[in-house]
Protein backbone atom coordinates (compact mmCIF):
# COMPACT_ATOMS: atom_id res chain seq x y z
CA UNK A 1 -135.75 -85.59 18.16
CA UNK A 2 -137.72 -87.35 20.83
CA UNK A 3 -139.75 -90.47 20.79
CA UNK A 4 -137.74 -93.06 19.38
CA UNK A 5 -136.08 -90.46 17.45
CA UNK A 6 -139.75 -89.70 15.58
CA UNK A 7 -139.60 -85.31 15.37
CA UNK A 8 -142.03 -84.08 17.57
CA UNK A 9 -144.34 -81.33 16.10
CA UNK A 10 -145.06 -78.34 18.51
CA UNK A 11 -149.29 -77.10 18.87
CA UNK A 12 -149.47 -73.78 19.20
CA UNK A 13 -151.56 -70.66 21.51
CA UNK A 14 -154.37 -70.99 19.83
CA UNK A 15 -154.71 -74.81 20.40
CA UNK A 16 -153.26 -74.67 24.30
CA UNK A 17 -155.68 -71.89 25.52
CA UNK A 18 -158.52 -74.10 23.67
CA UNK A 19 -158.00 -76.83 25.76
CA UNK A 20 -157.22 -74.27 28.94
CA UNK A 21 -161.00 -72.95 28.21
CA UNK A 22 -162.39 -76.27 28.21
CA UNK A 23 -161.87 -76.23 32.12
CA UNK A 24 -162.77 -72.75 33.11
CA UNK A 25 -166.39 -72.14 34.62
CA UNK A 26 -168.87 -69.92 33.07
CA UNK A 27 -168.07 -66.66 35.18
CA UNK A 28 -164.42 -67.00 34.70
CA UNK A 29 -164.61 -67.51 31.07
CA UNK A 30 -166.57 -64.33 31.34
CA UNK A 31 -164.17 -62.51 32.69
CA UNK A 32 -161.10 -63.91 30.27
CA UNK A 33 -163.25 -62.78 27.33
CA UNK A 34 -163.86 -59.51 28.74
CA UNK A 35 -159.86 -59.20 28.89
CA UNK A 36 -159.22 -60.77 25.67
CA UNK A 37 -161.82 -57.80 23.95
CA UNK A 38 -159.87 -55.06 25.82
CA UNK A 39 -156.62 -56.32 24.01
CA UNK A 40 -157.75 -56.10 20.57
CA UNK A 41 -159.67 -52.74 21.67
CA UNK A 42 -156.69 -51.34 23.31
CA UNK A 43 -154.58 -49.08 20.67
CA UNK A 44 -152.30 -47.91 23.53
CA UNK A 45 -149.47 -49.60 24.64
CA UNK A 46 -149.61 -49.17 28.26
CA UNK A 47 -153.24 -50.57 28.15
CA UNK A 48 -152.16 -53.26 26.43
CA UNK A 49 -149.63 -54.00 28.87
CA UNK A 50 -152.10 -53.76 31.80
CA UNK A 51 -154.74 -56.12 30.24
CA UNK A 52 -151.85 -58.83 29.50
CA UNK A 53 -150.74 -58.64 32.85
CA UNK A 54 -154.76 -58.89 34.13
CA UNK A 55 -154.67 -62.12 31.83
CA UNK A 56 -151.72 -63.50 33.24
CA UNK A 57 -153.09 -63.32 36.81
CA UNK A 58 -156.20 -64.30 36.09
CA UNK A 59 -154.74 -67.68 33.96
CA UNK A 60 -152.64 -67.97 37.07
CA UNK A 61 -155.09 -68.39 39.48
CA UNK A 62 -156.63 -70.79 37.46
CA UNK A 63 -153.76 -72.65 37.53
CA UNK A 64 -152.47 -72.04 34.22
CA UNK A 65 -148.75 -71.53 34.58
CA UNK A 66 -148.56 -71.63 30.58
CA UNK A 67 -151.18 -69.30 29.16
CA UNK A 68 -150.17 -67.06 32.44
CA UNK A 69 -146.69 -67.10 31.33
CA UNK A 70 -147.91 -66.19 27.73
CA UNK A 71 -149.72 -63.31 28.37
CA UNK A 72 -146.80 -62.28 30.71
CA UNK A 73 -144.51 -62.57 27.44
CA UNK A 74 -147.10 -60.41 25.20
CA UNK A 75 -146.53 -58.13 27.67
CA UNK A 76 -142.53 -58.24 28.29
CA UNK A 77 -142.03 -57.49 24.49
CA UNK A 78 -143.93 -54.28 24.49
CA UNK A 79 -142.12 -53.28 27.97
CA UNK A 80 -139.07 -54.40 26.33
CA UNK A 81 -137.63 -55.75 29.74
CA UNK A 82 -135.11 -58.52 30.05
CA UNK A 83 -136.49 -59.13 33.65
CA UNK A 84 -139.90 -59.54 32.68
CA UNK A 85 -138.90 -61.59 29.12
CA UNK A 86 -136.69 -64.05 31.13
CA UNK A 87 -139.33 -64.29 34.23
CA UNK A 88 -141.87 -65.31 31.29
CA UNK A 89 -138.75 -67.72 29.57
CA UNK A 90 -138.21 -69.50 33.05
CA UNK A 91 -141.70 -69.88 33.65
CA UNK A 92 -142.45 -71.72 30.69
CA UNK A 93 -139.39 -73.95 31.27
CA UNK A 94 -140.28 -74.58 35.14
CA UNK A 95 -143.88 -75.83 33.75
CA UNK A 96 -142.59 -78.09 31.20
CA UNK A 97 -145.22 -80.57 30.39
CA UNK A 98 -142.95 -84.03 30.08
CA UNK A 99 -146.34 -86.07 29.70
CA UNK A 100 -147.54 -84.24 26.55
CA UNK A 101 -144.08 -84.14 24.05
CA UNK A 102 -145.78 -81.62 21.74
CA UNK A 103 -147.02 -79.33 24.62
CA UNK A 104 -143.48 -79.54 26.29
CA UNK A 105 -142.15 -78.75 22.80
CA UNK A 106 -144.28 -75.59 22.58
CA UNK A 107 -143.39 -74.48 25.84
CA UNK A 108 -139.35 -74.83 25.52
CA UNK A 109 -140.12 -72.99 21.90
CA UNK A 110 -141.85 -70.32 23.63
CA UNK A 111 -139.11 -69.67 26.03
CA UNK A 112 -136.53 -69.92 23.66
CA UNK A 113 -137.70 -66.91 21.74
CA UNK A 114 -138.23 -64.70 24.39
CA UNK A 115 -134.81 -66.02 25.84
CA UNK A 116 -133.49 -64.66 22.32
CA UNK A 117 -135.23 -60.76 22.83
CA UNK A 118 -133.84 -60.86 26.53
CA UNK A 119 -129.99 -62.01 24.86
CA UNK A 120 -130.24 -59.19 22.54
CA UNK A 121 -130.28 -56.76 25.67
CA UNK A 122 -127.96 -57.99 27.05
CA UNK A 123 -125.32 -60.33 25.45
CA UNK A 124 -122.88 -60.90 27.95
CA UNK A 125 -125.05 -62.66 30.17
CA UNK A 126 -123.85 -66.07 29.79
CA UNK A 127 -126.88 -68.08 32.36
CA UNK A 128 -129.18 -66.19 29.76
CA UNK A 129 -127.52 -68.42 27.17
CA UNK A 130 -127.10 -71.03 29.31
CA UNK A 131 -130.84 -71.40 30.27
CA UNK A 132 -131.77 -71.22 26.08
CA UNK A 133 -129.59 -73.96 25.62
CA UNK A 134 -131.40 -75.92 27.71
CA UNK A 135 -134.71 -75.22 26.37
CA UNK A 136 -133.22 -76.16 23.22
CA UNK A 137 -132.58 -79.76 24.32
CA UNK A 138 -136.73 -80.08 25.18
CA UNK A 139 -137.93 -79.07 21.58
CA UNK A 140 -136.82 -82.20 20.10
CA UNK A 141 -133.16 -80.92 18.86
CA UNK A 142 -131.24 -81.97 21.70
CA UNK A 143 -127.87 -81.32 19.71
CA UNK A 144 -128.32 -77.86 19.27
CA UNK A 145 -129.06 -77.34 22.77
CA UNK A 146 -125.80 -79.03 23.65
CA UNK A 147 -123.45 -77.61 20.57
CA UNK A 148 -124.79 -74.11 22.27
CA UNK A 149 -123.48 -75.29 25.08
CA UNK A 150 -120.55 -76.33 23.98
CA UNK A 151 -119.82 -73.10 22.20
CA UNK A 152 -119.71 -71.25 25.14
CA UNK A 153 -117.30 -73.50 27.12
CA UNK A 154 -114.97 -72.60 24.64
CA UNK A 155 -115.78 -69.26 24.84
CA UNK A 156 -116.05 -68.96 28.56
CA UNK A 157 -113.75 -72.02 29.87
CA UNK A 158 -113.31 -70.49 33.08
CA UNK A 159 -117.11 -69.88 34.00
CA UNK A 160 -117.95 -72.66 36.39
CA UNK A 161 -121.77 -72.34 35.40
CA UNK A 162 -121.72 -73.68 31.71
CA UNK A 163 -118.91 -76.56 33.16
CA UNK A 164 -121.58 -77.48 35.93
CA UNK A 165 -124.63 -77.65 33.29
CA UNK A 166 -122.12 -79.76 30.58
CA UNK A 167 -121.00 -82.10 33.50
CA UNK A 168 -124.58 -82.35 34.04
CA UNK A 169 -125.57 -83.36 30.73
CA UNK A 170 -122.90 -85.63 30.38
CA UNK A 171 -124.35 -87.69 33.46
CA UNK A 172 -127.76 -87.99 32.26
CA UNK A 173 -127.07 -89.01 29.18
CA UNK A 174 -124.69 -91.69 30.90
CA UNK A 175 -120.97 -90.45 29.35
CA UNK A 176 -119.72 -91.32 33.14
CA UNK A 177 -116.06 -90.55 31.91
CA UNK A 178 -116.20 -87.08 30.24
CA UNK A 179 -118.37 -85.78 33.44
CA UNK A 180 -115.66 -86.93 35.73
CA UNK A 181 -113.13 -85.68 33.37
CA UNK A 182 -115.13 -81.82 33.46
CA UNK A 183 -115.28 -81.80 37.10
CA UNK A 184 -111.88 -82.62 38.01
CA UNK A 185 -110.40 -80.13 35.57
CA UNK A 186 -113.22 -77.70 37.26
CA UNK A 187 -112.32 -78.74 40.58
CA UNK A 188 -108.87 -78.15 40.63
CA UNK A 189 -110.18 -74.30 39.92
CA UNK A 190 -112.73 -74.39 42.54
CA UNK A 191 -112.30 -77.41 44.96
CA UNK A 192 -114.63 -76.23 47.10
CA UNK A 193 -118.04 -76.04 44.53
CA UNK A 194 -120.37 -78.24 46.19
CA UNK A 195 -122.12 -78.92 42.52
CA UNK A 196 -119.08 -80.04 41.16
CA UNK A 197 -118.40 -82.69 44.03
CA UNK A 198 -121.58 -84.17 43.58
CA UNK A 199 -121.70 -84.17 40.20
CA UNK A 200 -118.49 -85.81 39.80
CA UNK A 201 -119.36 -88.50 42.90
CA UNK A 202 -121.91 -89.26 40.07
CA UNK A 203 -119.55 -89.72 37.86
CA UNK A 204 -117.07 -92.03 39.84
CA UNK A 205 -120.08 -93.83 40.86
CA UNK A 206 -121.17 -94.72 37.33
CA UNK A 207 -118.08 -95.97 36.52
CA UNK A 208 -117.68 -98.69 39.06
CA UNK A 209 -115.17 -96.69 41.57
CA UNK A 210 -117.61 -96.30 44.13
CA UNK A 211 -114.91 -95.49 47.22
CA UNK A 212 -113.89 -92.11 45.07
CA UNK A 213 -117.40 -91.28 44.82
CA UNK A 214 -118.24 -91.76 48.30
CA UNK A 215 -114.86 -89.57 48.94
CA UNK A 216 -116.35 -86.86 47.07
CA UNK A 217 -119.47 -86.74 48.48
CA UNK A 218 -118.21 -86.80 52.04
CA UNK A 219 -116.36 -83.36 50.80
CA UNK A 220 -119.78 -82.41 49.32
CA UNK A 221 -121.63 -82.60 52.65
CA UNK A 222 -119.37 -80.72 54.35
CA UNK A 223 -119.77 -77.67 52.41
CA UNK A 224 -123.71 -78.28 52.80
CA UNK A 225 -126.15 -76.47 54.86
CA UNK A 226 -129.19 -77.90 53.94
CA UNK A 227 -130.59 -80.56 56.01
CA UNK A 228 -132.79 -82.03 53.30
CA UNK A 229 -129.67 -81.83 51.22
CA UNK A 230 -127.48 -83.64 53.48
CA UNK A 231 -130.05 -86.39 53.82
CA UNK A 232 -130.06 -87.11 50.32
CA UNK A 233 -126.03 -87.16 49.95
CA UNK A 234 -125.89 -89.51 53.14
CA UNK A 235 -128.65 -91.68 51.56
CA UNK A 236 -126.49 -91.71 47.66
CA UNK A 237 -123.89 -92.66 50.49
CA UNK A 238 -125.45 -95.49 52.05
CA UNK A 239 -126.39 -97.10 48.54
CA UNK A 240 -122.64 -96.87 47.34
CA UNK A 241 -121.53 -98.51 50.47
């Protein structure tokens, strides 16, 4: 649910590369078409897979992260890769359109079902399941997203990725108390995870105790390399002060 709780109803291909046509000139429209023919021409595989991939570039240069990633999907299932179906899954989620509800709802639908093919290779890989769960929470069902998420803390309590994403969650949706809660159990495990510091200075500094938080972002920076990084912890510093 999204909107004031209204669901949101997801468009689909046909209707995104419509509108992704209305902005292509006349010799590059040309050339899609030409592509688009060899696909239905093509009766074997490996030319199918070529002309996808000559779609997705060409959609990519046009600056078309979405139909790129598409094509880049068609072409994924018939290689029957879990590199190339998760590439395509992250792409759609790292183009998320949070402007257009129904496009963005398409795109984290997209990615969740090539998330699922790239699973069912290879079901022990927990970010896999991790990354679906947050698509999940941009299709309008936030719950499942976070019940999926939920599911595998219990499953995999000691993996300090699905603890970081829930600790996450927990601060932007403003439950200040269970984040801090997550990180200090996680932190006692692994004191030195930069993540959890700073997530849990979040944490402390949504509930009110600001000298904790600046505490644990002191212990944050430390473990930082990044210049831009440690700019931005001194600046969430300097506002708690």
């Amino acid at each position: 649910m999204m909107g004031g709780g209204q669901p949101v109803v997801s468009i689909d291909f046909n209707e995104v590369l419509a509108k992704a046509k209305q902005n292509v000139s006349a010799d590059s429209l040309s050339q899609i078409t030409s592509l688009e023919n060899k696909v239905v021409r093509g009766d074997v595989k490996a030319q199918q897979i070529l002309v996808f991939h000559q779609l997705a570039t060409a959609w990519d240069s046009l600056h078309q992260p979405s139909v790129a990633a598409h094509y880049l999907g068609e072409a994924a299932k018939l290689e029957n890769s879990e590199k190339s179906l998760t590439f395509a899954a992250n792409l759609f989620l790292a183009n998320l359109d949070d402007e257009d509800p129904s496009m963005s709802a398409w795109q984290a639908k997209q990615a969740i079902d090539l998330y699922d093919k790239a699973i069912a290779m290879d079901t022990a890989n927990v970010s896999l399941q991790i990354a679906q769960a947050s698509a999940y929470m941009r299709t309008g069902s936030p719950m499942e997203g976070v019940s999926k998420l939920r599911a595998l803390a219990d499953k995999y309590p000691d993996n300090v990725e699905v603890q970081i994403t829930l600790g996450d969650l927990a601060i932007q949706s403003r439950q200040f108390d269970k984040a801090a809660a997550r990180m200090e159990t996680l932190l006692q495990q692994h004191p030195d995870n930069a993540q959890a510091l700073f997530i849990a200075a979040e944490a402390y500094g949504g509930l009110g105790n600001k000298e904790k938080a600046i505490q644990l972002l002191e212990r944050c920076k430390k473990l930082v390399n990044n210049p831009a990084l440690i700019k931005e912890i001194d600046d969430h510093i300097a506002e708690l002060k």
